[in-house]
Each structure stands twice: as C-alpha cells, then as structure tokens.
PDB file of N, CA and C in Angstrom:
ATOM      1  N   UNK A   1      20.295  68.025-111.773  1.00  0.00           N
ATOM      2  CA  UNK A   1      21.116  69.150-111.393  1.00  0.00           C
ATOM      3  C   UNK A   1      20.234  70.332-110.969  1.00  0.00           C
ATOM      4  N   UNK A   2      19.424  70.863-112.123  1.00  0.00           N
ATOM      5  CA  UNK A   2      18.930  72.061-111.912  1.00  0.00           C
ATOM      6  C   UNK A   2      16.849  71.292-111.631  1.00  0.00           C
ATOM      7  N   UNK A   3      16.271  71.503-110.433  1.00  0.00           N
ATOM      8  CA  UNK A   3      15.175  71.309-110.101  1.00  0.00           C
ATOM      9  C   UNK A   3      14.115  71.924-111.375  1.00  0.00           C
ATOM     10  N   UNK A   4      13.290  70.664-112.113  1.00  0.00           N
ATOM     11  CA  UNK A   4      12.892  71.047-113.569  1.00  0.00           C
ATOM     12  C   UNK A   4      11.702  72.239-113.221  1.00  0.00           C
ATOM     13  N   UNK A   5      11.046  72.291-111.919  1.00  0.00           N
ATOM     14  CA  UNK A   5      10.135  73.308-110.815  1.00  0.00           C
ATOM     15  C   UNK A   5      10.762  74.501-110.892  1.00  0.00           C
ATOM     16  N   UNK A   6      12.177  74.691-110.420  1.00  0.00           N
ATOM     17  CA  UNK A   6      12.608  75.733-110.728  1.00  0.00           C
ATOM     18  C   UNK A   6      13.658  76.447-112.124  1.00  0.00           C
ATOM     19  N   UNK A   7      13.300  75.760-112.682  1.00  0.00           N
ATOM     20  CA  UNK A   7      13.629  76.243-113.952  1.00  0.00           C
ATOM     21  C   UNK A   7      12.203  76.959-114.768  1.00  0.00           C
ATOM     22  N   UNK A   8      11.280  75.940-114.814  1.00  0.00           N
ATOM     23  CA  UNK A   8       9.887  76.906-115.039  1.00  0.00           C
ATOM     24  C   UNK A   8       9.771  78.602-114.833  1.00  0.00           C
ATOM     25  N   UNK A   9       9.980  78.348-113.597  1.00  0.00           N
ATOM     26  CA  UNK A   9      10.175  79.956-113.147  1.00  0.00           C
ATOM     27  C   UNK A   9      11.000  80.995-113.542  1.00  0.00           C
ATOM     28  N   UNK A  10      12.262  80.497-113.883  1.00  0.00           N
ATOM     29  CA  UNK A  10      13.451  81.196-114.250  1.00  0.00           C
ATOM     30  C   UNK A  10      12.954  81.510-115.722  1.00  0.00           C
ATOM     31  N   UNK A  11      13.529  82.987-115.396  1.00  0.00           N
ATOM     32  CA  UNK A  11      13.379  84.102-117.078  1.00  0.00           C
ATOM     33  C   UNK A  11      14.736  84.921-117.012  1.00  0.00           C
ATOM     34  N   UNK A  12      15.201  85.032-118.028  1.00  0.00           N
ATOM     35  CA  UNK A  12      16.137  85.910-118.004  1.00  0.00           C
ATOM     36  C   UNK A  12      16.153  87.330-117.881  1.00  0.00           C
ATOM     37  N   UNK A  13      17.212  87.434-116.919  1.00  0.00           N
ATOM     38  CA  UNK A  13      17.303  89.026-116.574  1.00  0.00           C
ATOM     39  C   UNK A  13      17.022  90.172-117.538  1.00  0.00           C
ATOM     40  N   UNK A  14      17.469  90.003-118.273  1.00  0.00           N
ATOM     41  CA  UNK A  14      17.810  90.824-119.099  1.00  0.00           C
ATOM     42  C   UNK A  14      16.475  91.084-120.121  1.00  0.00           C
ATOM     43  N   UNK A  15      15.998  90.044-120.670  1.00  0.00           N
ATOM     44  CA  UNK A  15      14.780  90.275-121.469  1.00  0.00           C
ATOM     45  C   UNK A  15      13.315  89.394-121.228  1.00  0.00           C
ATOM     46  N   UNK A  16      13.488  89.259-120.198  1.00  0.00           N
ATOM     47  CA  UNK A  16      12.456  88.356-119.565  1.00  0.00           C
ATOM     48  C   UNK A  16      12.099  86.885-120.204  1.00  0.00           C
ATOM     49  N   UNK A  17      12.826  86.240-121.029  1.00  0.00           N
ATOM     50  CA  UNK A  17      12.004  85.463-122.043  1.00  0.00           C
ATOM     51  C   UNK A  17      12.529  84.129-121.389  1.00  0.00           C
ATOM     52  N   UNK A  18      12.003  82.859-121.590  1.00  0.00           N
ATOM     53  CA  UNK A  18      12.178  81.634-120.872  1.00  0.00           C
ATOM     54  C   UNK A  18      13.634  81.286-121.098  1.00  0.00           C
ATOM     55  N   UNK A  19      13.530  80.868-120.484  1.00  0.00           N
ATOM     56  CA  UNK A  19      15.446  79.596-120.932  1.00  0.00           C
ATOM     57  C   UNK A  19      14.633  78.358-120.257  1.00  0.00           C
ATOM     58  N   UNK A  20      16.394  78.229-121.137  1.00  0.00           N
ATOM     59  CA  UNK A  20      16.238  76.126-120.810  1.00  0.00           C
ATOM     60  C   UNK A  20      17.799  75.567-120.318  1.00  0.00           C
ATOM     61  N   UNK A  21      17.785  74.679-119.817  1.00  0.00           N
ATOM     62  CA  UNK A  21      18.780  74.093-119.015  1.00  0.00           C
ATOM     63  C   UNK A  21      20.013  73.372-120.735  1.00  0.00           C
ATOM     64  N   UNK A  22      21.036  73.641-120.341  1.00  0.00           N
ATOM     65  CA  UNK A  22      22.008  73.184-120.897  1.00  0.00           C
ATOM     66  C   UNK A  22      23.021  71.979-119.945  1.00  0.00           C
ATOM     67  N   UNK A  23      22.543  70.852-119.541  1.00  0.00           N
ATOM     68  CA  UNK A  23      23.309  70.334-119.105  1.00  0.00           C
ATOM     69  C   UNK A  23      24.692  69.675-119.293  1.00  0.00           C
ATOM     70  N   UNK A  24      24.691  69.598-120.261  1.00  0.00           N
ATOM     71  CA  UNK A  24      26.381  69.242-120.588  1.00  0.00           C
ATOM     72  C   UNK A  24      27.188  70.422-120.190  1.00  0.00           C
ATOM     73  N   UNK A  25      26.814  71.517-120.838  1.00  0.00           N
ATOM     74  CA  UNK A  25      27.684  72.899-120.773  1.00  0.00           C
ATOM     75  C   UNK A  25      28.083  73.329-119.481  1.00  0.00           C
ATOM     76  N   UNK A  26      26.525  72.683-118.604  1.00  0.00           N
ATOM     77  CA  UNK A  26      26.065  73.463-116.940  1.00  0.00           C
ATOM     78  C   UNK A  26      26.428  74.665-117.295  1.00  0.00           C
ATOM     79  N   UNK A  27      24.915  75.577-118.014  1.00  0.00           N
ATOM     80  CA  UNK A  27      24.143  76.275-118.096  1.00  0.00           C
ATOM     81  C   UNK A  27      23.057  77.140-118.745  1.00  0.00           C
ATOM     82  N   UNK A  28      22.507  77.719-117.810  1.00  0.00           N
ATOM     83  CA  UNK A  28      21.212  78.342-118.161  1.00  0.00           C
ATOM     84  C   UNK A  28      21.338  79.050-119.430  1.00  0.00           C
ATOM     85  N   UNK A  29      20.541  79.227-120.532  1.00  0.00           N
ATOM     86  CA  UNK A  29      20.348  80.006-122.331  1.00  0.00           C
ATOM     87  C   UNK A  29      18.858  80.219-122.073  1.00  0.00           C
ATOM     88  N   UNK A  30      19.106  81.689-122.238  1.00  0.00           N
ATOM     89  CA  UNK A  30      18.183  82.117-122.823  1.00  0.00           C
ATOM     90  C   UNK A  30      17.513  82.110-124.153  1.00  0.00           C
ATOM     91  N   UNK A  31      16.416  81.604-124.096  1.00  0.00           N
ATOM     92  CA  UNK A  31      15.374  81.104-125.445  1.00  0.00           C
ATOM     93  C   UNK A  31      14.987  81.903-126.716  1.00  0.00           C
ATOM     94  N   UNK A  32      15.521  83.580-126.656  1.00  0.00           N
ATOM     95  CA  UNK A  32      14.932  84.808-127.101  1.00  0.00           C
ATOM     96  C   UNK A  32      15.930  84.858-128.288  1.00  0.00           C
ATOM     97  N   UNK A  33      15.713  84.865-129.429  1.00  0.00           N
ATOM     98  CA  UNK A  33      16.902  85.158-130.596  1.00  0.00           C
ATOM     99  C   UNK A  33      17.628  86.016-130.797  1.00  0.00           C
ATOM    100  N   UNK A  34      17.184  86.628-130.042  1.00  0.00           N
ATOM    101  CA  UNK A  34      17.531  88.571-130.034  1.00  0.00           C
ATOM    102  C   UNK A  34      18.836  88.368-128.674  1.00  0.00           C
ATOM    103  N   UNK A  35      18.504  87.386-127.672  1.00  0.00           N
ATOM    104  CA  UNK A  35      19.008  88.086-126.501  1.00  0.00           C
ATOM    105  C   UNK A  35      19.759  86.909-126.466  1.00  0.00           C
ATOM    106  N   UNK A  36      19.572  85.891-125.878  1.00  0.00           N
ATOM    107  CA  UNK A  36      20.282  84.676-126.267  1.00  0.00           C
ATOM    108  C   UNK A  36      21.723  83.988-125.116  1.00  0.00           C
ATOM    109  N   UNK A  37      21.490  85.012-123.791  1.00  0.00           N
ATOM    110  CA  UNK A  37      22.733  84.962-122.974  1.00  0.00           C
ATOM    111  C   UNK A  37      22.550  83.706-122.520  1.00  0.00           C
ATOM    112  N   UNK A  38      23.813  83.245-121.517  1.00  0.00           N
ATOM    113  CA  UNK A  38      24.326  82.598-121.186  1.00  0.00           C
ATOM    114  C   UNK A  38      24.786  82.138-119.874  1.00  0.00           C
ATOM    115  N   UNK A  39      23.966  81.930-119.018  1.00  0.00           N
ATOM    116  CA  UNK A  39      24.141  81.989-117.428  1.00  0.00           C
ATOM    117  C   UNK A  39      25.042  80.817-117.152  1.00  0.00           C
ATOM    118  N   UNK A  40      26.239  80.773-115.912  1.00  0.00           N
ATOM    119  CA  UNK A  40      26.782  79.526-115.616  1.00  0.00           C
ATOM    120  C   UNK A  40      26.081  79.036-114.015  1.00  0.00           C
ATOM    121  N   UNK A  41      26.468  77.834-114.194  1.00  0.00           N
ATOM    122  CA  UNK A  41      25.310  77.083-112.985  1.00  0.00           C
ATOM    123  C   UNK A  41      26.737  76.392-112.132  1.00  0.00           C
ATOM    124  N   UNK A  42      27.166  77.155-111.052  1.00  0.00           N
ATOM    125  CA  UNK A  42      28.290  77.074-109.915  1.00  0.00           C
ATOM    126  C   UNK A  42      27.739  76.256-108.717  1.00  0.00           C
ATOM    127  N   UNK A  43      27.959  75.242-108.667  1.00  0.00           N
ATOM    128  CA  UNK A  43      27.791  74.491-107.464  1.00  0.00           C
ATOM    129  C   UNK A  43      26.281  73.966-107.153  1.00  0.00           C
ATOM    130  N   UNK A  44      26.110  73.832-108.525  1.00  0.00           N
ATOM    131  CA  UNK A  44      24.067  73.398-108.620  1.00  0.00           C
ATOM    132  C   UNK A  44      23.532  74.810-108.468  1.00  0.00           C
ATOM    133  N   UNK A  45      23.970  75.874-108.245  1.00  0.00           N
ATOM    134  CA  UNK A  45      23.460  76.821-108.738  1.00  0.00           C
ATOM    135  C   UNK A  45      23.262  78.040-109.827  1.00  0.00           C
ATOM    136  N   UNK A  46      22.245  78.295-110.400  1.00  0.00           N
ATOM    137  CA  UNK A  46      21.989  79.238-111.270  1.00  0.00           C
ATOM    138  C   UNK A  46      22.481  80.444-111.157  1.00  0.00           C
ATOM    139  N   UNK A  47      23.449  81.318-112.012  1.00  0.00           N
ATOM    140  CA  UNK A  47      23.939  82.648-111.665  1.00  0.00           C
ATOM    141  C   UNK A  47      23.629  83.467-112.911  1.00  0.00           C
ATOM    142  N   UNK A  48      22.113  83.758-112.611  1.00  0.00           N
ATOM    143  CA  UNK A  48      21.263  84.644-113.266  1.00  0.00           C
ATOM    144  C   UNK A  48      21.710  86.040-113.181  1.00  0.00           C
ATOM    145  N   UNK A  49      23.207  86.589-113.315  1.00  0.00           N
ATOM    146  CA  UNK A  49      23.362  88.132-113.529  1.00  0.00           C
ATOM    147  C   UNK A  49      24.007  88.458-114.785  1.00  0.00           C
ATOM    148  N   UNK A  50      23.567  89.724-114.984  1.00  0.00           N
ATOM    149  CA  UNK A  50      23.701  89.587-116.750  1.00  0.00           C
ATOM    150  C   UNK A  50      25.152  90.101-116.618  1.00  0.00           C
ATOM    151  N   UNK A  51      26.090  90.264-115.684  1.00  0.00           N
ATOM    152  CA  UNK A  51      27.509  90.469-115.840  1.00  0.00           C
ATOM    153  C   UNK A  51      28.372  89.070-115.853  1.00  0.00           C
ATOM    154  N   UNK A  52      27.234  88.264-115.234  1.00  0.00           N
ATOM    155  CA  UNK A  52      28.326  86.943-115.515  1.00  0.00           C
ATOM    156  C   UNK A  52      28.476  85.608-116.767  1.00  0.00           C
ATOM    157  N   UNK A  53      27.199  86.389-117.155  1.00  0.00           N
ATOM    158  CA  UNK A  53      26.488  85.862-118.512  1.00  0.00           C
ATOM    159  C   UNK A  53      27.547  85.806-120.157  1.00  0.00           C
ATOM    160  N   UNK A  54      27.562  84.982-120.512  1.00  0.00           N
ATOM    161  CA  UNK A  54      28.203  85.213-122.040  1.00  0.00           C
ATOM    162  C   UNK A  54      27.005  85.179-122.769  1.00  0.00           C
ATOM    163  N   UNK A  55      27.912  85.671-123.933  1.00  0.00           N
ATOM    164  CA  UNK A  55      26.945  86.193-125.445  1.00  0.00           C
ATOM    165  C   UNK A  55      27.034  84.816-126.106  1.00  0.00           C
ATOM    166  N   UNK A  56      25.745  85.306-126.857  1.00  0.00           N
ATOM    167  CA  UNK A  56      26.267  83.908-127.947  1.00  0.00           C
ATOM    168  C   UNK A  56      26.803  84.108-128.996  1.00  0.00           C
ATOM    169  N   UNK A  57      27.461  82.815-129.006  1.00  0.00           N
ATOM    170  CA  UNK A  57      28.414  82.761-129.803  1.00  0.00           C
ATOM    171  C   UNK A  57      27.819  82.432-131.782  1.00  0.00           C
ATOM    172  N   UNK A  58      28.110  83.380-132.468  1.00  0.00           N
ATOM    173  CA  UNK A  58      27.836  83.199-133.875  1.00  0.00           C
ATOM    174  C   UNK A  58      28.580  81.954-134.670  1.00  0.00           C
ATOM    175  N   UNK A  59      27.336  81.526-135.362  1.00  0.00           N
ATOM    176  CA  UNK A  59      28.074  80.258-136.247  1.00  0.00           C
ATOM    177  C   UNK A  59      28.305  80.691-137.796  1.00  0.00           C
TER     178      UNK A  59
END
C-alpha cells in the first residue's frame, strides 16, 4: 500500500517523531507517546495534516 521508501521519510507534522504504517486500520501513527496522532491513508495516499488526524484513543 504505502511504499516502505516512503514511509522512512515520513515524520509527523506535528512533533516530528517517526510513525509507522497501520495497515489494517489504513493509517499512518505517530510513534511519540506524548503525541501519538493518527493520519488516514485515502486512495494509497498519506494525509499528513494535523486537522485530519485523530487522537489516540485511551485504554
């Protein structure tokens, strides 16, 4: 789905820190404990804006 080349690259907006691909969900999480958003991936693509982003969700 998401090119594993360009995921390397991808940091989140918001706090710069790596993410990783969620493929079942289709999408991008940020890796940062603190920050932790939630990008959705529309048509094989990544939508890295922090308005379209969800929070995470507490367990």
């Amino acid at each position: 789905m998401i090119d594993k080349e360009l995921l390397e690259i991808l940091a989140c907006p918001k706090c710069k820190s790596e993410v990783r691909l969620d493929e079942a969900a289709q999408r991008i999480i940020c890796t940062s404990p603190t920050c932790g958003l939630r990008y959705p991936i529309r048509d094989g693509i990544p939508v890295m804006l922090i308005d379209e982003a969800e929070a995470p969700t507490s367990a």
